[in-house]
C-alpha atoms as a PDB file:
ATOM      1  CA  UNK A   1      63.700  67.630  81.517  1.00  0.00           C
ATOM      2  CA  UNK A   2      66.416  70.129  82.473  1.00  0.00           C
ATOM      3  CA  UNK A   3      63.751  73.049  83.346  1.00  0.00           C
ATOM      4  CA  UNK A   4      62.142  70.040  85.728  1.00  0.00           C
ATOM      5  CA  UNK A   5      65.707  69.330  87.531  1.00  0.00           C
ATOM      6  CA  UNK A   6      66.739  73.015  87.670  1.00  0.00           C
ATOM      7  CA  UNK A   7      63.673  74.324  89.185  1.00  0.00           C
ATOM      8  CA  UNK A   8      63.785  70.970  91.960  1.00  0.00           C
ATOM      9  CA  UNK A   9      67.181  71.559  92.789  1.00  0.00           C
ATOM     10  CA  UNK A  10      66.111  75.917  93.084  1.00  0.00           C
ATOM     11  CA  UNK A  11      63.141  74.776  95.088  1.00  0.00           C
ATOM     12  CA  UNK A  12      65.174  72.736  97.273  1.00  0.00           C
ATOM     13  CA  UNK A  13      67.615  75.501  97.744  1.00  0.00           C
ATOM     14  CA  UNK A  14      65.439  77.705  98.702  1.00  0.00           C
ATOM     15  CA  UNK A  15      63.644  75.288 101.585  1.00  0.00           C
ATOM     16  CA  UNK A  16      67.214  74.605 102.705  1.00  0.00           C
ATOM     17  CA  UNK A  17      67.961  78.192 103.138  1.00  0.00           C
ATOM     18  CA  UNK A  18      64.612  79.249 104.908  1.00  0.00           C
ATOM     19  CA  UNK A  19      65.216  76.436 107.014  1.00  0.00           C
ATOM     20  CA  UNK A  20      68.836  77.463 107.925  1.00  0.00           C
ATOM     21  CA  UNK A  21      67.229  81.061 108.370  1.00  0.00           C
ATOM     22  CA  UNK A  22      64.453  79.434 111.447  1.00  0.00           C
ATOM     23  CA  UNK A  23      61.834  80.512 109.686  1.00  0.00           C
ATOM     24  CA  UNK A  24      59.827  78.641 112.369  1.00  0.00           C
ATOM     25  CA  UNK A  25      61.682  80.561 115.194  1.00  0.00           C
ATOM     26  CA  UNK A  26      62.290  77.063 116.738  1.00  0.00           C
ATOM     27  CA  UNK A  27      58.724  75.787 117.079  1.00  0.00           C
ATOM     28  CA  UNK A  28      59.355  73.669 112.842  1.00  0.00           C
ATOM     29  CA  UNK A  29      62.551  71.052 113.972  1.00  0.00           C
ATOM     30  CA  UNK A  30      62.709  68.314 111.981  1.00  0.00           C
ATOM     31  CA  UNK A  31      64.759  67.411 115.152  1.00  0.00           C
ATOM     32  CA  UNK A  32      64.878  69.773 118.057  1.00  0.00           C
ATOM     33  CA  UNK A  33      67.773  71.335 118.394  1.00  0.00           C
ATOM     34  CA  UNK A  34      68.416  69.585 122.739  1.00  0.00           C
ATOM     35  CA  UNK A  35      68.269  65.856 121.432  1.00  0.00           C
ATOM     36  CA  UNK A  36      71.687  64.750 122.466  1.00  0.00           C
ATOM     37  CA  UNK A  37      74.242  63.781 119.519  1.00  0.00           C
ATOM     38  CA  UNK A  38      71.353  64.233 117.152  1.00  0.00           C
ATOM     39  CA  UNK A  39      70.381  67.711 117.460  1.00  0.00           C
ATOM     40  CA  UNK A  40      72.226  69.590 115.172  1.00  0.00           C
ATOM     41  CA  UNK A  41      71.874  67.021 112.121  1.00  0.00           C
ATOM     42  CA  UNK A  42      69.076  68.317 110.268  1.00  0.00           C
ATOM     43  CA  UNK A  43      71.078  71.739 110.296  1.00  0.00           C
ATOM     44  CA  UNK A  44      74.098  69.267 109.125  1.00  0.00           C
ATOM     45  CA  UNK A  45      71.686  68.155 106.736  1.00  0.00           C
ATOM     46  CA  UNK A  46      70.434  71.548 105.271  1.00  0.00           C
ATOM     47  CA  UNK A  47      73.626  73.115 104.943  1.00  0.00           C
ATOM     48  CA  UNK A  48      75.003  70.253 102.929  1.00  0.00           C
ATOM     49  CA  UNK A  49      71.825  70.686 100.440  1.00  0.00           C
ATOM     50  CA  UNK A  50      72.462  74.146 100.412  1.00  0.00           C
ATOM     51  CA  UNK A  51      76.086  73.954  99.521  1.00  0.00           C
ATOM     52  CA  UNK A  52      74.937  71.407  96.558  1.00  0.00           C
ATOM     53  CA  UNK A  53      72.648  73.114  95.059  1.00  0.00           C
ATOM     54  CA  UNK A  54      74.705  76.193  94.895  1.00  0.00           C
ATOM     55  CA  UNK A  55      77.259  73.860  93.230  1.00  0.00           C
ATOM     56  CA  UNK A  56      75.173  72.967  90.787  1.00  0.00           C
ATOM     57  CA  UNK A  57      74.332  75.963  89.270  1.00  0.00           C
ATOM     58  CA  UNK A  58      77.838  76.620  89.231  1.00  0.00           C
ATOM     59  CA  UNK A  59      79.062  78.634  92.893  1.00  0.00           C
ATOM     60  CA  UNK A  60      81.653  77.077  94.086  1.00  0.00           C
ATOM     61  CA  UNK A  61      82.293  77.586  97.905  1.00  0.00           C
ATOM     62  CA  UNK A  62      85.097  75.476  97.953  1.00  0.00           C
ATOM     63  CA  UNK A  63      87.863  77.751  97.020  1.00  0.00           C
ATOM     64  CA  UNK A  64      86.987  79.699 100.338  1.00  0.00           C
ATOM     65  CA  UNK A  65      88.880  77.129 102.013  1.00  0.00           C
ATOM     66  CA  UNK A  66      91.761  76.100  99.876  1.00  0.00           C
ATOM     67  CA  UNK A  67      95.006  77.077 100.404  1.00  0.00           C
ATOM     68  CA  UNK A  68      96.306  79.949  98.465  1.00  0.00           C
ATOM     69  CA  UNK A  69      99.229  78.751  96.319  1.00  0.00           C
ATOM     70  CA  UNK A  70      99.803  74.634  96.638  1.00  0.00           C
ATOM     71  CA  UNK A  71     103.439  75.498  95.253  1.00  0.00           C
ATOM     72  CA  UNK A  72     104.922  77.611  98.009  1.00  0.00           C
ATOM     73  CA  UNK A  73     103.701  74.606 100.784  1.00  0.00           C
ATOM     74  CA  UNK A  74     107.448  73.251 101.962  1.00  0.00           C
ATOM     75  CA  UNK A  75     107.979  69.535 101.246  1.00  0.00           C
ATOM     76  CA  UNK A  76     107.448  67.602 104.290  1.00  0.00           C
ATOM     77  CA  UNK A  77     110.650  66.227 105.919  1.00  0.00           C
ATOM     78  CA  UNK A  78     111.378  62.634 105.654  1.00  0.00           C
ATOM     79  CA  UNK A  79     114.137  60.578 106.163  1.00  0.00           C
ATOM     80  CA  UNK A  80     115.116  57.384 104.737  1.00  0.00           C
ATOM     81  CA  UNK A  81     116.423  55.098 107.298  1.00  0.00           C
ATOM     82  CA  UNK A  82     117.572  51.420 106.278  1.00  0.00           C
ATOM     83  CA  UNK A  83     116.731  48.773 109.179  1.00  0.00           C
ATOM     84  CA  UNK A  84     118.966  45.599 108.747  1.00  0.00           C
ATOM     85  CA  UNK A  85     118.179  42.457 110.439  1.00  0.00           C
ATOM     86  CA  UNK A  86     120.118  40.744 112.665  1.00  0.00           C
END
């Protein structure tokens, strides 16, 4: 059952990334790329399979965009400011 899963999420990797690649040179859209607001979501939608299935067999791209150390972040300012009522 594991072979089965690895092999669809590989196979769906690999479509994702051929279609991120325009294989198709722009004639295969799912949704062409100068439909207003819409255009760019089966890109969206590609890349976000992509990114999962590289997860899953265990490459994690979201390090890339974590800060370095969490520790040397300054603590925010705040104040503490009692309001009395009148």
């Amino acid at each position: 059952m594991k072979l089965i899963r690895d092999l669809v999420v590989l196979g769906s990797g690999i479509v994702s990334a051929l279609y991120l690649l325009n294989m198709g040179f722009g004639i295969v859209e799912i949704i062409p790329d100068n439909t207003p607001i819409f255009g760019n979501l089966d890109e969206a939608a590609a890349t976000a399979l992509l990114i999962n299935c590289l997860a899953y067999f265990g490459v994690d791209l979201g390090h890339l965009f974590k800060r370095k150390d969490a520790s040397t972040k300054p603590a925010p300012k705040t104040h503490d400011i009692d309001v009395e009522k009148m």
